[in-house]
C-alpha atoms as a PDB file:
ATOM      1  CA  UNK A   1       0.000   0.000   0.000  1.00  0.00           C
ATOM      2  CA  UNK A   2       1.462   3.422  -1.121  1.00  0.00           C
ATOM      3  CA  UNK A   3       2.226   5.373   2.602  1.00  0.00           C
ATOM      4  CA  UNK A   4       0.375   8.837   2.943  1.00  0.00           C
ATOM      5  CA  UNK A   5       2.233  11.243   4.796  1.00  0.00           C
ATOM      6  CA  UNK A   6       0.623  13.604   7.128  1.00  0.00           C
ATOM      7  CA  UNK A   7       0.590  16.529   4.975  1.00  0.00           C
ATOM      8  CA  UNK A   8      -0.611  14.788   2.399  1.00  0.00           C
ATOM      9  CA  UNK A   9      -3.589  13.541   4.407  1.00  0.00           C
ATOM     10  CA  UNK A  10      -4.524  16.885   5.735  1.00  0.00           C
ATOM     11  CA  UNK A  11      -4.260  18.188   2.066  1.00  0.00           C
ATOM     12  CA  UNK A  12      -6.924  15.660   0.971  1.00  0.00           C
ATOM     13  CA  UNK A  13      -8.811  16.018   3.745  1.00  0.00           C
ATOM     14  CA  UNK A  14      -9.019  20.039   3.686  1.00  0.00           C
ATOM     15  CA  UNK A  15      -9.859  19.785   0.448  1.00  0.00           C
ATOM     16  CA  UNK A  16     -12.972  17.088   1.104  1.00  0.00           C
ATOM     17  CA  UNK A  17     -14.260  19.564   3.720  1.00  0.00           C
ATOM     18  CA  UNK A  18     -14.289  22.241   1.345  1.00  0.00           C
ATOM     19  CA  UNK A  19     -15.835  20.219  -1.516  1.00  0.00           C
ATOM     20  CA  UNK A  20     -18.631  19.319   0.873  1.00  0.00           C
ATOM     21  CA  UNK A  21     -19.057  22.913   2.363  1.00  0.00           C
ATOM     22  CA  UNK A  22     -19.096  24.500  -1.252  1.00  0.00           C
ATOM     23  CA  UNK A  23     -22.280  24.614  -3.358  1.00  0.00           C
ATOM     24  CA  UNK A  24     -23.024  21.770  -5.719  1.00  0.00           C
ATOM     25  CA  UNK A  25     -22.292  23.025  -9.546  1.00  0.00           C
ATOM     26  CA  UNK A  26     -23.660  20.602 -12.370  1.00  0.00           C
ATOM     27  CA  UNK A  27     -21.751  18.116 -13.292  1.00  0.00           C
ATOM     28  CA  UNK A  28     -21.308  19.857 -17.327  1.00  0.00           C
ATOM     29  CA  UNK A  29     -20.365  23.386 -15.274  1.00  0.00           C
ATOM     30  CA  UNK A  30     -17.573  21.308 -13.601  1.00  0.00           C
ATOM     31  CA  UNK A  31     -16.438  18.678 -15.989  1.00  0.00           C
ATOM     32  CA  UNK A  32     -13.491  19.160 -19.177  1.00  0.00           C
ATOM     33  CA  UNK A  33     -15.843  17.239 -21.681  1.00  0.00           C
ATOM     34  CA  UNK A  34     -19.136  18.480 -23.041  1.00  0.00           C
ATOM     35  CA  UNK A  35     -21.354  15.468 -24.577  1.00  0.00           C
ATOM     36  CA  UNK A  36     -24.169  16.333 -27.123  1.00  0.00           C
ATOM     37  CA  UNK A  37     -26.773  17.224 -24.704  1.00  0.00           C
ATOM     38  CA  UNK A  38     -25.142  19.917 -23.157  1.00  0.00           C
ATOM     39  CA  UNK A  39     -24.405  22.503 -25.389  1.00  0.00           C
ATOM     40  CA  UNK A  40     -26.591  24.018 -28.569  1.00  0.00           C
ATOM     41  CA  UNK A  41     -25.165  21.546 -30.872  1.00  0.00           C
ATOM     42  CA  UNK A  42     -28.641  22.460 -33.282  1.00  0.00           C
ATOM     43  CA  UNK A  43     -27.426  26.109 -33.117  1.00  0.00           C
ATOM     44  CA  UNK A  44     -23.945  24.730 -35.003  1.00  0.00           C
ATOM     45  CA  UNK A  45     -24.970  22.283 -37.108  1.00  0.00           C
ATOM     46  CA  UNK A  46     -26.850  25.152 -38.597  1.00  0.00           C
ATOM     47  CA  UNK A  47     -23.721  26.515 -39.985  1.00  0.00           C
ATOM     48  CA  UNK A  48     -22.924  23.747 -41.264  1.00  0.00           C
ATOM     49  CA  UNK A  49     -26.347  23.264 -43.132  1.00  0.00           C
ATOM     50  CA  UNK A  50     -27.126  26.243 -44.235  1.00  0.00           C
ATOM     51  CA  UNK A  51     -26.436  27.071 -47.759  1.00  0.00           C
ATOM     52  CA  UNK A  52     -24.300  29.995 -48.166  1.00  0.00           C
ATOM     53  CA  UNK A  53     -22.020  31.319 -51.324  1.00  0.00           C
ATOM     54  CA  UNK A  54     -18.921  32.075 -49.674  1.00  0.00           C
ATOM     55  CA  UNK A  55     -18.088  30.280 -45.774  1.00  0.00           C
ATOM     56  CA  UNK A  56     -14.916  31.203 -44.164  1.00  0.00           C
ATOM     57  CA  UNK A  57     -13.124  30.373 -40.501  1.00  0.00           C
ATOM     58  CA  UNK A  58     -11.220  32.482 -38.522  1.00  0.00           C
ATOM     59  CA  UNK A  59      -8.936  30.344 -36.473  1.00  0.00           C
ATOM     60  CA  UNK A  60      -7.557  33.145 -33.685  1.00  0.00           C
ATOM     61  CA  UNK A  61      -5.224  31.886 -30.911  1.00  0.00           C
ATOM     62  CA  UNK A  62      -4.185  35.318 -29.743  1.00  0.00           C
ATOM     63  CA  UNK A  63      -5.854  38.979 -29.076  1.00  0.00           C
ATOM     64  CA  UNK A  64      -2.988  40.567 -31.462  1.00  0.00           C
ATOM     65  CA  UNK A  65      -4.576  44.077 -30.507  1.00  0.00           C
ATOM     66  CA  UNK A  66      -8.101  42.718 -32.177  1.00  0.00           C
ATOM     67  CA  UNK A  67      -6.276  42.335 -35.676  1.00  0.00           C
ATOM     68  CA  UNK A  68      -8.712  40.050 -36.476  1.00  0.00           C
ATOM     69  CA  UNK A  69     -11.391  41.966 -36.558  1.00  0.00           C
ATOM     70  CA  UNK A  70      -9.980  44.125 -39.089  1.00  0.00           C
ATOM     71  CA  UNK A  71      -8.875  41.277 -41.494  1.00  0.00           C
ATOM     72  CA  UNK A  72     -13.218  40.142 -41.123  1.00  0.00           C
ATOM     73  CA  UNK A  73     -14.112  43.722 -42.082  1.00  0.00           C
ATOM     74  CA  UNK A  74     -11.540  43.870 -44.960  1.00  0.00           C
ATOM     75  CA  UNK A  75     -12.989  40.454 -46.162  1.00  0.00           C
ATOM     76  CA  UNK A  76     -16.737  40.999 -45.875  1.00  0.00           C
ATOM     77  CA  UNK A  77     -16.632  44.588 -47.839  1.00  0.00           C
ATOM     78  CA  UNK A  78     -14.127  42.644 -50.386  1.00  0.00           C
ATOM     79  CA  UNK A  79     -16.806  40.030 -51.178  1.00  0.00           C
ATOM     80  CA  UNK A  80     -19.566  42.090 -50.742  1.00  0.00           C
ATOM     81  CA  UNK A  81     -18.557  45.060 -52.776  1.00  0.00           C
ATOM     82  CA  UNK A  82     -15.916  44.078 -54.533  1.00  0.00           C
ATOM     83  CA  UNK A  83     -17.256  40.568 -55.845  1.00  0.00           C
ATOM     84  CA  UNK A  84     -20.517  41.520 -55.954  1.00  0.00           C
ATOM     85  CA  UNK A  85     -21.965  38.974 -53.519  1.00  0.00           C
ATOM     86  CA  UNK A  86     -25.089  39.655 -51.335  1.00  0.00           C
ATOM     87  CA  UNK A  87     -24.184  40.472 -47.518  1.00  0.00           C
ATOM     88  CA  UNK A  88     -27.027  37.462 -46.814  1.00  0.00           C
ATOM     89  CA  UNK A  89     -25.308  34.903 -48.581  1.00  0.00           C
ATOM     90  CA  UNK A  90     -21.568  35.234 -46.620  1.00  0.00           C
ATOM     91  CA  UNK A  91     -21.086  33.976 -43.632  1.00  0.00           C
ATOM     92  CA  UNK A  92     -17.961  34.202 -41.291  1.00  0.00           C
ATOM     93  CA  UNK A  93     -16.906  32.628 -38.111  1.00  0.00           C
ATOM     94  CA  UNK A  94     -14.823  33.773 -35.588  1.00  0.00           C
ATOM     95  CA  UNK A  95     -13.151  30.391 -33.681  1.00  0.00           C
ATOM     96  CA  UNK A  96     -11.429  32.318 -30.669  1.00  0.00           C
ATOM     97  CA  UNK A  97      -9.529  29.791 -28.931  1.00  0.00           C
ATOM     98  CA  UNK A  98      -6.385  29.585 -26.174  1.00  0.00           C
ATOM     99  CA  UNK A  99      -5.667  33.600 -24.722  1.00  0.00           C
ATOM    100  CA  UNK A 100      -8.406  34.630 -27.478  1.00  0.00           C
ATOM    101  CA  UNK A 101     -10.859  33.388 -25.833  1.00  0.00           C
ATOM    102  CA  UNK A 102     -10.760  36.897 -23.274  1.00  0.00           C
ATOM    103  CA  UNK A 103     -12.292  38.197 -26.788  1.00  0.00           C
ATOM    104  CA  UNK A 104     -15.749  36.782 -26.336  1.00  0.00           C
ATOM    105  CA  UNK A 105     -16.133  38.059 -22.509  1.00  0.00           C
ATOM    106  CA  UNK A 106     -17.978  40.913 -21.299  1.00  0.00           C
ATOM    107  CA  UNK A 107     -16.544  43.833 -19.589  1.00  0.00           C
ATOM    108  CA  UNK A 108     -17.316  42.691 -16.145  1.00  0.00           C
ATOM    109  CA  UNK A 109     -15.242  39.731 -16.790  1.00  0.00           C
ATOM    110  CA  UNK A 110     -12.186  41.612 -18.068  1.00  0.00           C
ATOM    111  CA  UNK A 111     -12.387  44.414 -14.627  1.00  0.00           C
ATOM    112  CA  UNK A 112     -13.036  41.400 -12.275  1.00  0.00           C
ATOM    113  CA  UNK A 113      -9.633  39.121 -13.408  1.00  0.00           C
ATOM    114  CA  UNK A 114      -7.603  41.786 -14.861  1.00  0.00           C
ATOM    115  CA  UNK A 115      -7.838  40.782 -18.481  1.00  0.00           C
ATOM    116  CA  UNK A 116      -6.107  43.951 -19.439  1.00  0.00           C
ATOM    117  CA  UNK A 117      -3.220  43.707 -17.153  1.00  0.00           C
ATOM    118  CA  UNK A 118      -2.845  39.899 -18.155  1.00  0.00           C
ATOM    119  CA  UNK A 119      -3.066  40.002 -21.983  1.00  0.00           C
ATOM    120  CA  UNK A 120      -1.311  43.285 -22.470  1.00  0.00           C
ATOM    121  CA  UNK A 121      -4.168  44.722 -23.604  1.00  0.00           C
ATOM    122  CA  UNK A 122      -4.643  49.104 -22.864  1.00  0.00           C
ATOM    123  CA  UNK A 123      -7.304  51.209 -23.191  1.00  0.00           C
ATOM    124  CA  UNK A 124      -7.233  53.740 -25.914  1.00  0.00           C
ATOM    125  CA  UNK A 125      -9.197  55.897 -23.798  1.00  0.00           C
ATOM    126  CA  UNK A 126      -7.425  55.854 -20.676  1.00  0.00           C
ATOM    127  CA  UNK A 127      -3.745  54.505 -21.856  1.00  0.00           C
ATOM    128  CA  UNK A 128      -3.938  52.115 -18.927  1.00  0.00           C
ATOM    129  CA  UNK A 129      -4.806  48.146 -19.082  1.00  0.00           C
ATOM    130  CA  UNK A 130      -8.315  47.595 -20.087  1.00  0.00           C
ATOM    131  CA  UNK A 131     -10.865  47.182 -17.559  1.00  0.00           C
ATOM    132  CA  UNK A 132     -13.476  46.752 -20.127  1.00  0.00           C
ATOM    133  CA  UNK A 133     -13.411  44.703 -23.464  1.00  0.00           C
ATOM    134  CA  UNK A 134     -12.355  47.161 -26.190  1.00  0.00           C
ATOM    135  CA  UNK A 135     -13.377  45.174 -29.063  1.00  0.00           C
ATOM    136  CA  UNK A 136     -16.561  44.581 -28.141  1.00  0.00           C
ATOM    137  CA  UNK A 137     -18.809  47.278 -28.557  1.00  0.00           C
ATOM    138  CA  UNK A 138     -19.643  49.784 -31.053  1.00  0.00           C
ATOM    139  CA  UNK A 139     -18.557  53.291 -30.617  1.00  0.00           C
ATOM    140  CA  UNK A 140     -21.531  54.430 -32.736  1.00  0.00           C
ATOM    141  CA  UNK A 141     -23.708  52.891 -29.530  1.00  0.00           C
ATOM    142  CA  UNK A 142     -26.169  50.174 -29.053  1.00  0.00           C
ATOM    143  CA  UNK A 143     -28.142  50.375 -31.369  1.00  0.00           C
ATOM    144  CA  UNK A 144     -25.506  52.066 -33.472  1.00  0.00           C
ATOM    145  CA  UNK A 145     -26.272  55.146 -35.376  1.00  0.00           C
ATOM    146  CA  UNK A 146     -23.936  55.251 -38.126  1.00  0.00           C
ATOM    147  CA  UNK A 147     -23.459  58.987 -39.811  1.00  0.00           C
ATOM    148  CA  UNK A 148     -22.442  57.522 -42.693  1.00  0.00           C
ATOM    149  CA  UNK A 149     -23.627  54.766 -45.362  1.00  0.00           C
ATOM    150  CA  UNK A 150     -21.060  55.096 -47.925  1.00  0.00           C
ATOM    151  CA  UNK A 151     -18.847  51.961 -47.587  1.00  0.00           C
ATOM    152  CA  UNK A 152     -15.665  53.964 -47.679  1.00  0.00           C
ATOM    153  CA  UNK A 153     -16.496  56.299 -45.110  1.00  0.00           C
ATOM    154  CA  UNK A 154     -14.623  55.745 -41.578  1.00  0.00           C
ATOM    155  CA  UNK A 155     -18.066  56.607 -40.293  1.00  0.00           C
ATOM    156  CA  UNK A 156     -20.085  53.657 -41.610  1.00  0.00           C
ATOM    157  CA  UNK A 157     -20.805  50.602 -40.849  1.00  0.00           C
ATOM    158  CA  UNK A 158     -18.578  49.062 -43.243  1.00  0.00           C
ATOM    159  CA  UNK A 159     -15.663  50.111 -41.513  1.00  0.00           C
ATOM    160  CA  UNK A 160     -16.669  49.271 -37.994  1.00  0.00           C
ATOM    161  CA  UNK A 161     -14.653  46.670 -36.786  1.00  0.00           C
ATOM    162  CA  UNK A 162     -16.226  46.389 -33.206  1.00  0.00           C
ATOM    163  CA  UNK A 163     -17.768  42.852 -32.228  1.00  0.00           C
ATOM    164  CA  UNK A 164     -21.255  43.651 -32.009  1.00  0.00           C
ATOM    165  CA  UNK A 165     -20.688  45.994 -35.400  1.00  0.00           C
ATOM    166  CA  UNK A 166     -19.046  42.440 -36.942  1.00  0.00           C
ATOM    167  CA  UNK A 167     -22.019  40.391 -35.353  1.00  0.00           C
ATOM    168  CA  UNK A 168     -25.268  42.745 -36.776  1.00  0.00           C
ATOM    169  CA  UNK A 169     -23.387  41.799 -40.131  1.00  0.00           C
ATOM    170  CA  UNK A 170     -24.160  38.434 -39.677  1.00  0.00           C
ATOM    171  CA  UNK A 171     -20.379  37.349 -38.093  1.00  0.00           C
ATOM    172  CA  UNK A 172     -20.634  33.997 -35.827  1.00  0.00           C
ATOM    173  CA  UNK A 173     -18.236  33.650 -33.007  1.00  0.00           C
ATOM    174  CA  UNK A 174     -17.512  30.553 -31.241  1.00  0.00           C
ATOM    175  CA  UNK A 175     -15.914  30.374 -27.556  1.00  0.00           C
ATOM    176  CA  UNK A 176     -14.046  26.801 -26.551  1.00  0.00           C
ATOM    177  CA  UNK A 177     -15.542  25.174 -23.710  1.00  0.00           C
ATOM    178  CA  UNK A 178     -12.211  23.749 -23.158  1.00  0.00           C
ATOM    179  CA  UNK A 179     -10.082  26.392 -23.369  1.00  0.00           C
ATOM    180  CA  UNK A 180     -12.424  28.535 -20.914  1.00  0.00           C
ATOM    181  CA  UNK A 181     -12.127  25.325 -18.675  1.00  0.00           C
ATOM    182  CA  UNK A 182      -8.194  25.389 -18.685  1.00  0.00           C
ATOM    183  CA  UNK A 183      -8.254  29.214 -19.053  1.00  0.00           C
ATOM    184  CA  UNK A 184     -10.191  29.631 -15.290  1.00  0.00           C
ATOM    185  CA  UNK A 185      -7.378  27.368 -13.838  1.00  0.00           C
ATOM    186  CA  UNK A 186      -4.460  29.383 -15.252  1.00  0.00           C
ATOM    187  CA  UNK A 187      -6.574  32.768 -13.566  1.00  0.00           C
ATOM    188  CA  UNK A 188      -6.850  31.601 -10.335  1.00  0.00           C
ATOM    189  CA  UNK A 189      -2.916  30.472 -10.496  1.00  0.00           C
ATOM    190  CA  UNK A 190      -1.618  33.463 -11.953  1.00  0.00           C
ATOM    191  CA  UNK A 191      -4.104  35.990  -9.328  1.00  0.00           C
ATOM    192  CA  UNK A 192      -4.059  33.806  -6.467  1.00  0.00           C
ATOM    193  CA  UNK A 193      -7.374  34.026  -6.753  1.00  0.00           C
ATOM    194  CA  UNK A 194      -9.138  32.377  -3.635  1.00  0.00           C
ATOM    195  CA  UNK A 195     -12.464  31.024  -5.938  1.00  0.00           C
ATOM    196  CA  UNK A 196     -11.597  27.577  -7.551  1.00  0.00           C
ATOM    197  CA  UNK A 197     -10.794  26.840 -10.568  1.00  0.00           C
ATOM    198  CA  UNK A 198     -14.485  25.501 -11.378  1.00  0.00           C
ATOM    199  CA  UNK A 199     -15.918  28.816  -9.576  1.00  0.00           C
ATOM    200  CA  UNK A 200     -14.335  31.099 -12.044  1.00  0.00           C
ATOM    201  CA  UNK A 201     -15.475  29.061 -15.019  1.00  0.00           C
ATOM    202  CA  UNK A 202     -18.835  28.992 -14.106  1.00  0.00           C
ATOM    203  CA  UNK A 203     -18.316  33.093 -13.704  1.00  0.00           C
ATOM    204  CA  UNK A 204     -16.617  33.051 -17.261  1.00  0.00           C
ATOM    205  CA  UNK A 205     -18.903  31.163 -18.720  1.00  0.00           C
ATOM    206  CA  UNK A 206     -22.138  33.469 -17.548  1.00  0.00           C
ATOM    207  CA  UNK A 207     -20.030  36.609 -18.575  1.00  0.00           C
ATOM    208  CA  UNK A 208     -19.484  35.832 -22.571  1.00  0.00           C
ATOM    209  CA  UNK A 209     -21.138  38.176 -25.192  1.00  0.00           C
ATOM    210  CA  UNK A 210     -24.249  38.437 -26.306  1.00  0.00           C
ATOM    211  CA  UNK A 211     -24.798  35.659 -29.418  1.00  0.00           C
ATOM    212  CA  UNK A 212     -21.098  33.863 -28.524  1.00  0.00           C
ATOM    213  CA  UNK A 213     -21.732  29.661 -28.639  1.00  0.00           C
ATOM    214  CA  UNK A 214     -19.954  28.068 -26.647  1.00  0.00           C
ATOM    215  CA  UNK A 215     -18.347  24.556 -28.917  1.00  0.00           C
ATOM    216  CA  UNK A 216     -17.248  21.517 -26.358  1.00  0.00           C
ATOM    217  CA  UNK A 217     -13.714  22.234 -28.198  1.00  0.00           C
ATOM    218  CA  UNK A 218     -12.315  24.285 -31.060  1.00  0.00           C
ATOM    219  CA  UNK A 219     -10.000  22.120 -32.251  1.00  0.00           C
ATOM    220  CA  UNK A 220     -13.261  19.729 -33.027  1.00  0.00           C
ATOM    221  CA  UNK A 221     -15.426  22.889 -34.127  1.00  0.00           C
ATOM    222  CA  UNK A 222     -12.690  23.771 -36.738  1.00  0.00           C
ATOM    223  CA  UNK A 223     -12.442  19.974 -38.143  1.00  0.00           C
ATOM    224  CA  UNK A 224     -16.312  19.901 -38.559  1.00  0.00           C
ATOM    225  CA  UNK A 225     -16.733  23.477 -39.768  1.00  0.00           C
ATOM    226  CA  UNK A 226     -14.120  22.691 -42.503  1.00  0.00           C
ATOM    227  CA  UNK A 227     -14.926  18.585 -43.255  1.00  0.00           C
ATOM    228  CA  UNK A 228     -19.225  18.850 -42.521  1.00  0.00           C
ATOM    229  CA  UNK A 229     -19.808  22.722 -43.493  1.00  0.00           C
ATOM    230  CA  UNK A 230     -17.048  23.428 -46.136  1.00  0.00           C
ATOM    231  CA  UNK A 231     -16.120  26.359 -44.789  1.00  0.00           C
ATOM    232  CA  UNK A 232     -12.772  27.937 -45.898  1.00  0.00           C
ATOM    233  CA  UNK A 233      -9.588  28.299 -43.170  1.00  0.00           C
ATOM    234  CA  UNK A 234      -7.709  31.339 -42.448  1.00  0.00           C
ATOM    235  CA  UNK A 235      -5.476  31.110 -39.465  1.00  0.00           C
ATOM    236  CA  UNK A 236      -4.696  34.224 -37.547  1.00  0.00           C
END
């Protein structure tokens, strides 16, 4: 039999008190896998059914000062305008995964954990780290109120490369259920955070944006959005 050593014991024990003295979370809030019943799995096959002229995947592993926003905005008015194909039949996903994934979470998320600090991320408006995520929304407001409607114009909404500016044109993003999983463990590590691990994903995972589905893993989302949905891959 393998000896325990006192410290050990107490470890496992503390631990076991604390399990039993913290609230019961759902077994898919706490565990690394998703299975098909607990995520929208109909909401994604639906990009992969639907029937559109042009499809193309944004693989993003890295914030990169929101860069990718700019390369969807630069490829929507390109197909749009410049190939002459109808806004309604282009459709574009945005697969955040590994420190991307801060990009689908709402300000309160990126104040609470220091998001800014973290990812090297400042605030035009302030020139310190974000406490709010930048990308998100539109500077035109909510509902935006664009003063201009000529595609070239810095003031339409062509050229707005905010999330929710992306999204009203139709943009999907996808958050990894996985990577927010490992992503809470590496917060409460690097903040000495005194929530656990499964605490701060449960907080993560309540704080995403508006219209963001959550996949049980990119990596999987990206084989089935290219093999199943024949959607084109660009890797940022």
């Amino acid at each position: 039999m393998k000896s325990i050593s006192r410290r050990s014991f107490m470890g496992h024990a503390a631990a076991g008190i604390a399990a039993m003295a913290a609230p019961a979370l759902a077994a898919k809030e706490t565990d690394p896998v998703y299975k098909t019943g607990d995520w929208k799995m109909a909401s994604f096959q639906q990009l992969l059914k639907k029937d559109y002229e042009v499809k193309q995947l944004y693989d993003t592993t890295a914030v990169d000062d929101g860069n990718v926003f700019d390369h969807m905005v630069n490829s929507l008015n390109g197909l749009q305008f410049g190939f002459g194909i109808p806004a309604e039949r282009i459709k574009l996903v945005g697969a955040f995964r590994a420190l991307a994934t801060v990009l689908n979470y709402d300000d309160a998320m990126w104040e609470k954990y220091r998001i800014g600090e973290t990812q090297k991320v400042n605030d035009p408006k302030t020139g310190k780290p974000a406490t709010r995520n930048i990308f998100a929304a539109s500077k035109y407001g909510n509902p935006p109120r664009y003063p201009s409607t000529d595609p070239n114009s810095d003031d339409s909404a062509f050229q707005d490369a905010s999330i929710q500016a992306l999204q009203a044109r139709g943009v999907q993003f996808l958050a990894c259920h996985m990577a927010i999983y490992y992503h809470a463990h590496r917060m409460v590590k690097q903040l000495k955070l005194q929530q656990t691990a499964d605490e701060v994903r449960q907080d993560l995972a309540a704080h995403l944006l508006p219209g963001v589905l959550v996949v049980p893993s990119m990596v999987s989302a990206i084989a089935m959005l290219q093999s199943k949905g024949q959607f084109t891959y660009l890797r940022m």
